[in-house]
N, C-alpha and C. Protein backbone atom coordinates (compact mmCIF):
# COMPACT_ATOMS: atom_id res chain seq x y z
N UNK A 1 0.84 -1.18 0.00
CA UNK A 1 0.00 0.00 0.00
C UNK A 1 0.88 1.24 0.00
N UNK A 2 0.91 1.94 -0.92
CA UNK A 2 2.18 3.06 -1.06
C UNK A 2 0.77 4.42 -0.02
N UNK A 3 1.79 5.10 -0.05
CA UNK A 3 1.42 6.56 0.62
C UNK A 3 0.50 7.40 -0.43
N UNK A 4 -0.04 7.01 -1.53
CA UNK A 4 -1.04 7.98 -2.55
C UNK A 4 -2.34 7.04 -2.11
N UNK A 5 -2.00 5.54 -1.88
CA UNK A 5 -3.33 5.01 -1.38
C UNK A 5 -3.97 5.58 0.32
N UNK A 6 -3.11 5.66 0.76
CA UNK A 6 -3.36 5.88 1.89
C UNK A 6 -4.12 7.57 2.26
N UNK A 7 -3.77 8.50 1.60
CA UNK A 7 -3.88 9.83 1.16
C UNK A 7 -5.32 9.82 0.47
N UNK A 8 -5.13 9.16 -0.38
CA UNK A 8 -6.53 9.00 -1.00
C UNK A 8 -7.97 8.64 -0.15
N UNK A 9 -7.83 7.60 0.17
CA UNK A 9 -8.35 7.56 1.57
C UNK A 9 -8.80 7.97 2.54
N UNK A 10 -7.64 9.04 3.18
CA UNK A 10 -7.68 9.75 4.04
C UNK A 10 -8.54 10.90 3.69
N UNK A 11 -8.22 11.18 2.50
CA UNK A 11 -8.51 12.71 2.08
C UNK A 11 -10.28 12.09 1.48
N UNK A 12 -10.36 11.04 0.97
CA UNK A 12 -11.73 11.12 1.10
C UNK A 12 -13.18 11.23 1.90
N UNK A 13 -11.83 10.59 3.05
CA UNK A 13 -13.16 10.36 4.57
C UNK A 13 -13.16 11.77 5.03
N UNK A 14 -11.95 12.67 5.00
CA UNK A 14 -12.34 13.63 5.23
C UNK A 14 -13.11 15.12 4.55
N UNK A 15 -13.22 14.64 2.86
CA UNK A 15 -14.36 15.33 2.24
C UNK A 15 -15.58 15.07 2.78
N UNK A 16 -16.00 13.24 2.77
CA UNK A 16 -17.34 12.96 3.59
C UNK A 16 -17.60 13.93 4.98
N UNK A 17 -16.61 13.94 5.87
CA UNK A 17 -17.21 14.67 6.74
C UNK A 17 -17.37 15.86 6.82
N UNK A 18 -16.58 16.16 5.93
CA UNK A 18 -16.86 18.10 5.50
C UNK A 18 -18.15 18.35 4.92
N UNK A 19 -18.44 17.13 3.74
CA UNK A 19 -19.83 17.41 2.93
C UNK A 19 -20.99 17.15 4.01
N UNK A 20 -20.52 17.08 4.87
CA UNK A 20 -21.80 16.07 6.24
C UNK A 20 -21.88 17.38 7.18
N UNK A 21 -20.38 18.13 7.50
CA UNK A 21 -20.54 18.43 8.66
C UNK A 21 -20.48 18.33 9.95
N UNK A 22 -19.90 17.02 9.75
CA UNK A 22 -19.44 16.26 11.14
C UNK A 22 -18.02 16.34 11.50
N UNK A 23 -17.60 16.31 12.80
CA UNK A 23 -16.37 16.15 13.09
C UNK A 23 -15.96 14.71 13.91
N UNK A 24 -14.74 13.87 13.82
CA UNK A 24 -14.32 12.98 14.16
C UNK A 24 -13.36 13.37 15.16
N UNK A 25 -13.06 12.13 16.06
CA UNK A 25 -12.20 11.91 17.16
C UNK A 25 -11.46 10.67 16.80
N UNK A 26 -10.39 10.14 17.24
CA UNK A 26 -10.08 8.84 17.59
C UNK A 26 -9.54 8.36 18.84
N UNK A 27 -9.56 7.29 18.98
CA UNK A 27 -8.87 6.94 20.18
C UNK A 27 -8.36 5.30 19.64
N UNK A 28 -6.72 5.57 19.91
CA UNK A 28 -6.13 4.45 19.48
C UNK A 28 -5.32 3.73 20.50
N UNK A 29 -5.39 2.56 20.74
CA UNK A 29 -4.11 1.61 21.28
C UNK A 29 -3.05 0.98 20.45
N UNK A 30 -3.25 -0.14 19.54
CA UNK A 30 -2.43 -0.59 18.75
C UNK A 30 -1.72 0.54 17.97
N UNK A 31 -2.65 1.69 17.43
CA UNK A 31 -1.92 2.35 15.80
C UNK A 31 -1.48 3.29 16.91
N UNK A 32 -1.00 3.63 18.01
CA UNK A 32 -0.62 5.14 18.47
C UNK A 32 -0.40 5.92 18.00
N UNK A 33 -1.72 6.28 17.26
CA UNK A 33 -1.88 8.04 17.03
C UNK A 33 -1.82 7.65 15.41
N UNK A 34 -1.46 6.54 14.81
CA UNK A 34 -1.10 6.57 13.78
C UNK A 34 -2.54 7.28 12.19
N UNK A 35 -3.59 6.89 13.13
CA UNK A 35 -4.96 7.05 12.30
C UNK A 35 -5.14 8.27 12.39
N UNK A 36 -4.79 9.05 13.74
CA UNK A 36 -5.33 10.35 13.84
C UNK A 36 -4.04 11.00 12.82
N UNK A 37 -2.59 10.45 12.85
CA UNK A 37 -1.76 11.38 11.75
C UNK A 37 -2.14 10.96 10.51
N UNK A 38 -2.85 9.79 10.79
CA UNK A 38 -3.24 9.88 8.62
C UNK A 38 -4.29 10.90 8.14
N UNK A 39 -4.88 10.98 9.59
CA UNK A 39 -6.25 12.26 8.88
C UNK A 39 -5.46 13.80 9.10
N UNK A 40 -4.61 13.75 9.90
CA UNK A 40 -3.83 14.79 9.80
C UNK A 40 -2.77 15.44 8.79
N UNK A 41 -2.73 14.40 7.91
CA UNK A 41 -1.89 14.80 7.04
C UNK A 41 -2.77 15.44 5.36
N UNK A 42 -3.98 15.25 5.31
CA UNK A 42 -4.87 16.17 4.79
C UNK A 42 -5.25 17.24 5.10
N UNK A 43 -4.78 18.34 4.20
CA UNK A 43 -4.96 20.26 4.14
C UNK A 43 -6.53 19.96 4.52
N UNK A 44 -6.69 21.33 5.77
CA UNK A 44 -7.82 21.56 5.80
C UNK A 44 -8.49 20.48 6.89
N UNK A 45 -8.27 19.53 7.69
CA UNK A 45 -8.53 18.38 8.36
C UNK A 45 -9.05 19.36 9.78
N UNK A 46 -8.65 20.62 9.93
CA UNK A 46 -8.97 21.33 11.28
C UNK A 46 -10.33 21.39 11.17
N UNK A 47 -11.03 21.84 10.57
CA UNK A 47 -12.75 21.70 10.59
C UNK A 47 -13.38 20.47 11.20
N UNK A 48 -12.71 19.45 10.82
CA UNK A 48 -13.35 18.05 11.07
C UNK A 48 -13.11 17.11 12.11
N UNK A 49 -11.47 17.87 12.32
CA UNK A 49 -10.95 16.57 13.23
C UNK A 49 -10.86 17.17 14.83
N UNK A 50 -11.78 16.72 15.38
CA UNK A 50 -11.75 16.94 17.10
C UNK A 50 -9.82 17.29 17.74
N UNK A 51 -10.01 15.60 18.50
CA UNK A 51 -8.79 15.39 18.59
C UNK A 51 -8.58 13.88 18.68
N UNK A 52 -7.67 13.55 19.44
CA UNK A 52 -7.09 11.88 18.90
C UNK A 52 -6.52 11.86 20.57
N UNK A 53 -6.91 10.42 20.76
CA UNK A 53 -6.68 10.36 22.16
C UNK A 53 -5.84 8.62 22.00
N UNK A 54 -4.77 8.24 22.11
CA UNK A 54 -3.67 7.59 22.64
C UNK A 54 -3.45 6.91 23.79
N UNK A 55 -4.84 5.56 24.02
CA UNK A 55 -4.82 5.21 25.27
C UNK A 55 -4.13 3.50 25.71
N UNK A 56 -2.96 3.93 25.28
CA UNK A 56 -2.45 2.02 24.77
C UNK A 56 -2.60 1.64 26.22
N UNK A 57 -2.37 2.22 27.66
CA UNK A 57 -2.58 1.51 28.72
C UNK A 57 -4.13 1.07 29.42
N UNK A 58 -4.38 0.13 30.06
CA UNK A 58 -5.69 -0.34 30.49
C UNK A 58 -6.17 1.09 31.35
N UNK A 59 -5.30 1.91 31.86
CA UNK A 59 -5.30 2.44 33.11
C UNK A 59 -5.98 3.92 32.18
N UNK A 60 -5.39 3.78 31.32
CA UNK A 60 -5.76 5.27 30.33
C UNK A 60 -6.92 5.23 29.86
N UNK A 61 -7.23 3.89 28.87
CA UNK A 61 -8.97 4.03 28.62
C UNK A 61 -9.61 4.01 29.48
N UNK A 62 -9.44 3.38 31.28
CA UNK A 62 -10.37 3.87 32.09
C UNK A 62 -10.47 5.42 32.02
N UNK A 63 -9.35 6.04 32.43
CA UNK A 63 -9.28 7.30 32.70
C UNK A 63 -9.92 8.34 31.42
N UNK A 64 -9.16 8.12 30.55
CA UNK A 64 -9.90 9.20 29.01
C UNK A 64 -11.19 8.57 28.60
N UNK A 65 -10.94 7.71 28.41
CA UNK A 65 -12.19 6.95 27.82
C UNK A 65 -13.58 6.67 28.48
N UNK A 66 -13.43 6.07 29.54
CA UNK A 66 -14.45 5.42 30.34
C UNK A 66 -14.83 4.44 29.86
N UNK A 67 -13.87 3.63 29.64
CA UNK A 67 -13.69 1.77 29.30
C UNK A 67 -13.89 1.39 30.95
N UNK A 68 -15.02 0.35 30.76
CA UNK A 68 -15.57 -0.04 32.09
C UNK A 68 -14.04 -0.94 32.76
N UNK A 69 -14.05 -1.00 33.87
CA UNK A 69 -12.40 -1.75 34.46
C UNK A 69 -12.95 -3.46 34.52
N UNK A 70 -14.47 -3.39 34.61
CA UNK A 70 -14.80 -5.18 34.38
C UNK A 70 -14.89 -5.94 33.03
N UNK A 71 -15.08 -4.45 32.19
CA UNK A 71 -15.15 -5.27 30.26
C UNK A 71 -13.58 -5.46 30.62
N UNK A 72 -12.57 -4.48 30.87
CA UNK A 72 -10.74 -5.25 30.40
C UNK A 72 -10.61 -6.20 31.53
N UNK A 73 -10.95 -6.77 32.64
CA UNK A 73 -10.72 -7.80 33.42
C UNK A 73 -11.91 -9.30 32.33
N UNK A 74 -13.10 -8.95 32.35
CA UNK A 74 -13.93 -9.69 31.81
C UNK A 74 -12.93 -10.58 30.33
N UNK A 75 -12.91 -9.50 29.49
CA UNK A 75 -12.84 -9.98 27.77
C UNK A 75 -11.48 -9.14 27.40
N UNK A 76 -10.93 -8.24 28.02
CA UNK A 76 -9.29 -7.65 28.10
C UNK A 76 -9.43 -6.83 26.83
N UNK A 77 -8.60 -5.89 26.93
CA UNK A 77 -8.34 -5.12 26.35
C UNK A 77 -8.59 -5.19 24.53
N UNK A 78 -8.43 -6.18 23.80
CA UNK A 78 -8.44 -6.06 22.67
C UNK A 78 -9.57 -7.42 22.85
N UNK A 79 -10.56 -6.74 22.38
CA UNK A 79 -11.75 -7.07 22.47
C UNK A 79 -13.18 -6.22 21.61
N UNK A 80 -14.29 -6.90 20.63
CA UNK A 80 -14.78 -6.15 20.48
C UNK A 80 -15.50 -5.52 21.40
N UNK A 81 -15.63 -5.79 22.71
CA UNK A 81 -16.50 -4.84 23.69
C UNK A 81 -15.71 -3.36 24.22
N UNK A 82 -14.66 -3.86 24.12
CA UNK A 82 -13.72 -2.65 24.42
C UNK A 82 -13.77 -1.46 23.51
N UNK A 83 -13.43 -2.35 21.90
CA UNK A 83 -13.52 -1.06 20.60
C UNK A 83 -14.56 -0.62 21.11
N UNK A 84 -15.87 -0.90 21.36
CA UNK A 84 -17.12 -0.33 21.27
C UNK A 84 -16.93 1.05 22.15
N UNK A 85 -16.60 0.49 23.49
CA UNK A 85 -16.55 1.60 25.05
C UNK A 85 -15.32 2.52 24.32
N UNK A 86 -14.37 2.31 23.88
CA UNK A 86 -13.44 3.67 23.34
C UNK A 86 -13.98 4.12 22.32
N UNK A 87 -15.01 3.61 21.40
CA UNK A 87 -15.36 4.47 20.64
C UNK A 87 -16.23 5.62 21.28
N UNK A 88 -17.43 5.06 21.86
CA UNK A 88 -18.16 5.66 22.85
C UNK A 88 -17.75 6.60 23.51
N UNK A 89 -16.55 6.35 24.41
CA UNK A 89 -16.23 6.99 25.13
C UNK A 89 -14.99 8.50 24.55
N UNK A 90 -14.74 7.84 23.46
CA UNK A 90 -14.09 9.29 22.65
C UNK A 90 -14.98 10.23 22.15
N UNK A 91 -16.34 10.08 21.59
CA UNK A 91 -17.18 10.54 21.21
C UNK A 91 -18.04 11.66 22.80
N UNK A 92 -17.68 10.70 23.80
CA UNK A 92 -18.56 11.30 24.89
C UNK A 92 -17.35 12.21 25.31
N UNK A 93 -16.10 12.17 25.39
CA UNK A 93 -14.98 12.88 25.78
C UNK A 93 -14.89 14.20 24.87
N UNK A 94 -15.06 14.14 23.68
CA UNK A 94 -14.50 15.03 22.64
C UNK A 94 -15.52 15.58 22.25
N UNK A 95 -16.99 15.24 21.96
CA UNK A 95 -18.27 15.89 21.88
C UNK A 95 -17.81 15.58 20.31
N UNK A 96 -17.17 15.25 19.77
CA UNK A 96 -17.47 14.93 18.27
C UNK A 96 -18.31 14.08 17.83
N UNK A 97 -18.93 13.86 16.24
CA UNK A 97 -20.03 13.20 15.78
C UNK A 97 -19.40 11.91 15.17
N UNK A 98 -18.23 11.70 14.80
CA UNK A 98 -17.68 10.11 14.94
C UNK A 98 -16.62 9.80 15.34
N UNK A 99 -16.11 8.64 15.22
CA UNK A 99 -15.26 8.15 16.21
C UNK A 99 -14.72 7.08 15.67
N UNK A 100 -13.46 6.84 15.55
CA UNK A 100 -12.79 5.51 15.72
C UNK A 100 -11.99 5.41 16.94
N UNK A 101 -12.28 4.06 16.77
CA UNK A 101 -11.47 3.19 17.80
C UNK A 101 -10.49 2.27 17.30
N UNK A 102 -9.40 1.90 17.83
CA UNK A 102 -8.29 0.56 17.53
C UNK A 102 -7.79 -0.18 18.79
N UNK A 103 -7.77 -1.13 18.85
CA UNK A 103 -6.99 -2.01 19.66
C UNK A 103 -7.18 -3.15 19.42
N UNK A 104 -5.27 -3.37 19.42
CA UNK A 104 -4.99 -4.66 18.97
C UNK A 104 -3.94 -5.57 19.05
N UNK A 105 -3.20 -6.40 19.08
CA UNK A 105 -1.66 -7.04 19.02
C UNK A 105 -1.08 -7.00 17.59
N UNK A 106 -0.47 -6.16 17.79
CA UNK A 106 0.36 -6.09 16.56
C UNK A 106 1.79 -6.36 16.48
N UNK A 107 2.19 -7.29 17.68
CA UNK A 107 3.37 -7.87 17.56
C UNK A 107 4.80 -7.15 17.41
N UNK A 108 5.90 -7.92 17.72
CA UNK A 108 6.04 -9.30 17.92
C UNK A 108 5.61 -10.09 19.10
N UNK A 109 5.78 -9.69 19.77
CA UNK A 109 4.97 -10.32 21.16
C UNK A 109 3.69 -10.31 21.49
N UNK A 110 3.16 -10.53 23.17
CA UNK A 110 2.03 -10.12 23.13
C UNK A 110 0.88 -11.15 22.82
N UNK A 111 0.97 -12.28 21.52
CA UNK A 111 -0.15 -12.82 21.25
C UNK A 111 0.02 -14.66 21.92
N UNK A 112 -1.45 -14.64 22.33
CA UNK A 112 -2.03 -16.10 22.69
C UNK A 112 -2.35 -17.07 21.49
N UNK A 113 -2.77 -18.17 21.62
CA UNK A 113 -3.62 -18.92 20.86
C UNK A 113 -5.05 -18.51 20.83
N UNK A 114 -5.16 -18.12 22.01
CA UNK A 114 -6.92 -17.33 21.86
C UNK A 114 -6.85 -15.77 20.84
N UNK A 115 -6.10 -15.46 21.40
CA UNK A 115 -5.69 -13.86 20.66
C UNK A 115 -4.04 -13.71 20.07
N UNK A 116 -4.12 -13.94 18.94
CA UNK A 116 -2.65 -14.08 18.24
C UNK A 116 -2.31 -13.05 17.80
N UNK A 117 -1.26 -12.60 17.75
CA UNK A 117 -0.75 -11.43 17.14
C UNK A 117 -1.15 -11.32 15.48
N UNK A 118 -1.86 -9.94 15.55
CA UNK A 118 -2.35 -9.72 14.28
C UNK A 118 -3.92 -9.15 14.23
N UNK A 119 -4.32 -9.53 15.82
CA UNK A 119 -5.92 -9.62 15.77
C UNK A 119 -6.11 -8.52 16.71
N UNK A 120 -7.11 -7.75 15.75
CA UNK A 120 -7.51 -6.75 15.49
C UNK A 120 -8.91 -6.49 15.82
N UNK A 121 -9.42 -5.11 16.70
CA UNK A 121 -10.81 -4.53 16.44
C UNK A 121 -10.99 -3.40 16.23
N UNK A 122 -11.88 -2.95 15.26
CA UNK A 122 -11.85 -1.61 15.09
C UNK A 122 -13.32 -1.40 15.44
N UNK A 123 -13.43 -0.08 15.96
CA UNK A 123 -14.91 -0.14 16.00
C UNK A 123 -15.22 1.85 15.48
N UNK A 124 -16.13 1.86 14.65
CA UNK A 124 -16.39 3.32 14.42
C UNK A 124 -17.96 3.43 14.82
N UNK A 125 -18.16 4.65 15.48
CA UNK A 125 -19.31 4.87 15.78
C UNK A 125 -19.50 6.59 15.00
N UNK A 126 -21.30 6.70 14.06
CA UNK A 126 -21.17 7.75 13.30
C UNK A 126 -22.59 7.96 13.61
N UNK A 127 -23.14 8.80 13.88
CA UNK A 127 -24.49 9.40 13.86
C UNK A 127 -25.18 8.13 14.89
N UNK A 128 -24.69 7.83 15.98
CA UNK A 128 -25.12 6.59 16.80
C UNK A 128 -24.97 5.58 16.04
N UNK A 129 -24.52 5.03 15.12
CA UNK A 129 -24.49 3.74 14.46
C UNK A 129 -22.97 3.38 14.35
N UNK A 130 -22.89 2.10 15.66
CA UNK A 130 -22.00 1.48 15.71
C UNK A 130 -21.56 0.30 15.03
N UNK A 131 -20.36 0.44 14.14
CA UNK A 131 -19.92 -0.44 13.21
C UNK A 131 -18.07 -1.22 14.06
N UNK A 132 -18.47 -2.14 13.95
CA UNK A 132 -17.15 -3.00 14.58
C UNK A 132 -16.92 -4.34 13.40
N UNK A 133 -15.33 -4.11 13.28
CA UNK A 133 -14.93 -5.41 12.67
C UNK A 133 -13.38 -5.68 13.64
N UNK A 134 -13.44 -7.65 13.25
CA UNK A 134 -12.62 -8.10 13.82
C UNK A 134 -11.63 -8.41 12.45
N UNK A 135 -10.60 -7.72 12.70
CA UNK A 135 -9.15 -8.92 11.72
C UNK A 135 -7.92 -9.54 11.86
N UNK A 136 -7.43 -10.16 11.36
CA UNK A 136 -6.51 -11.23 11.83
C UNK A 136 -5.84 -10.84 10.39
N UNK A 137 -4.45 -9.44 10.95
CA UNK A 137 -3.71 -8.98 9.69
C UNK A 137 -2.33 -9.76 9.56
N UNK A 138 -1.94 -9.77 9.12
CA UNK A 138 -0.74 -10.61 8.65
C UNK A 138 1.02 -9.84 8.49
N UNK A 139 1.65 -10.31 8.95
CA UNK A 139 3.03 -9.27 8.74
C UNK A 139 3.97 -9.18 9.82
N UNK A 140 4.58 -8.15 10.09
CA UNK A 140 5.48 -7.73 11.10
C UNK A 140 4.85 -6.31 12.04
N UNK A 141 5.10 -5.99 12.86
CA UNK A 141 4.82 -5.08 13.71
C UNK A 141 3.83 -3.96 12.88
N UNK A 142 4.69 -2.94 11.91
CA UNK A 142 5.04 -2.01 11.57
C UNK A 142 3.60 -2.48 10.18
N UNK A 143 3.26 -3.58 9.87
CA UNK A 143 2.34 -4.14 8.74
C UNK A 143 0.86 -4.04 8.96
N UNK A 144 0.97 -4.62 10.48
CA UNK A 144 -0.34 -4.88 11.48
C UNK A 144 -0.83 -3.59 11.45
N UNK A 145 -0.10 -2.51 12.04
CA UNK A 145 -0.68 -1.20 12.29
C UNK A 145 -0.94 -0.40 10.79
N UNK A 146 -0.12 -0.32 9.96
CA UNK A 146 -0.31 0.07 8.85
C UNK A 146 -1.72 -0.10 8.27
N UNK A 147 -1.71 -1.61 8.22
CA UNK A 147 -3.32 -2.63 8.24
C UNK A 147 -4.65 -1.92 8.73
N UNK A 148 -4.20 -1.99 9.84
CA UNK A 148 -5.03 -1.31 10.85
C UNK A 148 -5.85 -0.17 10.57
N UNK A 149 -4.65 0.49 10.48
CA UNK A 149 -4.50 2.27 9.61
C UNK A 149 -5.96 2.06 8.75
N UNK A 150 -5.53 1.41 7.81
CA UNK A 150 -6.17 1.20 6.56
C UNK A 150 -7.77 0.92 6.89
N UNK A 151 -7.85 -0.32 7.08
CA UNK A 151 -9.06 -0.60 7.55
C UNK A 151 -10.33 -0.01 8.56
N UNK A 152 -9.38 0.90 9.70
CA UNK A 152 -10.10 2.03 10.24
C UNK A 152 -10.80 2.96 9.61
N UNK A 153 -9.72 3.78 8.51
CA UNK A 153 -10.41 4.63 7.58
C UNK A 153 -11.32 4.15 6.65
N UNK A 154 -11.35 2.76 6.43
CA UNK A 154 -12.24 2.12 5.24
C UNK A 154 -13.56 1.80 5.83
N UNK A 155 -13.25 1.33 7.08
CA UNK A 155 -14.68 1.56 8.12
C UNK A 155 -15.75 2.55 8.41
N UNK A 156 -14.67 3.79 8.65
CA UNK A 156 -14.96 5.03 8.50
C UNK A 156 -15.93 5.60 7.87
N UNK A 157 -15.19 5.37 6.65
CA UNK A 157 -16.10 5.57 5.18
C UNK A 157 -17.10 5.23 4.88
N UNK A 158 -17.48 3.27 5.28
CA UNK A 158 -18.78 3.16 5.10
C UNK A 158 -19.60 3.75 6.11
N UNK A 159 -19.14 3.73 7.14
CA UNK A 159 -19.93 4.36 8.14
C UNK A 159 -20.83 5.59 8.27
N UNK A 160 -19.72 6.53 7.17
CA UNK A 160 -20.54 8.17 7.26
C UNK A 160 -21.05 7.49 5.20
N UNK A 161 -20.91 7.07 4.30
CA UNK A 161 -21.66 6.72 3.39
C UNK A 161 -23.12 6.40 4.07
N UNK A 162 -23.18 5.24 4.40
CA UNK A 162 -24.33 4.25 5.13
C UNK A 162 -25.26 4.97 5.57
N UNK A 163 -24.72 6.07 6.71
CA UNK A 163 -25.51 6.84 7.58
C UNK A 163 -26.02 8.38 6.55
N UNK A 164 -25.32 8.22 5.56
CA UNK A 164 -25.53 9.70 5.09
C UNK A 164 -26.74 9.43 4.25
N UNK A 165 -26.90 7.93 3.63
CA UNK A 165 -28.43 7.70 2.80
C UNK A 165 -29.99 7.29 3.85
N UNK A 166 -29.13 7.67 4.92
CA UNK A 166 -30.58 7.36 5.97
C UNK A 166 -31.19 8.68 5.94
């Protein structure tokens, strides 16, 4: 995936929310910060983009987020119940109208047989309509998050599409 795909991308989700009117937040664990600098690197992204909140510790999405402390004891941190509560909870933090979320193992370490390095949740929430996917990306450290990257913003997208024909 070269850097014109990624741009492209970027710069489209953030026409959608300009043509909408909405502004986004993120809150990332696995990509640190990496989603909020891809929307940052599109001219003009200040209208749209809240801010980006960086909560790779359990202790932080309690604190910024308001990730319940029994969902990360319950189902742990990279979990779809978790994407859900950081999406939520960036949206309730930042007063913005969508939201991504990431957390994930993106290796080298880190992964179980239950949860292997690579596995992934993203969850975007846009006009109240919460969208979550699980993936199992493939690669080295630096691939996973890239991945990640990608698939957040592609989430994104359907998300404010989807919601924009309601």
């Amino acid at each position: 995936m070269g850097e014109q795909q990624k741009m492209t991308l970027a710069e489209e989700v953030v026409k959608l929310l300009e043509e909408d009117e909405l502004t986004v937040t993120t809150a990332e664990s696995c990509t640190g910060g990496l989603v909020a600098a891809r929307l940052v690197d599109v001219p003009g992204v200040s209208e749209v983009f809240k801010q980006g909140f960086i909560t790779y510790s359990n202790k932080a999405k309690r604190k910024l987020l308001n990730v319940k402390k029994t969902t990360l004891k319950e189902v742990g941190a990279v979990s779809e119940k978790t994407a859900r509560e950081m999406a939520k909870g960036a949206i309730l933090a930042s007063g913005a109208d969508a939201a991504i979320a990431t957390t994930g193992i993106a290796g080298p370490d880190g992964g179980t047989e239950e949860k292997p390095v690579g596995l992934v949740y993203i969850a975007v929430s846009v006009r109240g309509q919460m969208y979550v996917e699980e993936h199992h990306f493939e690669g080295d450290r630096t691939e996973v998050r890239e991945s990640t990257v990608q698939a957040a913003l592609a989430l994104l997208k359907k998300g404010l599409e989807e919601t924009a024909a309601e």
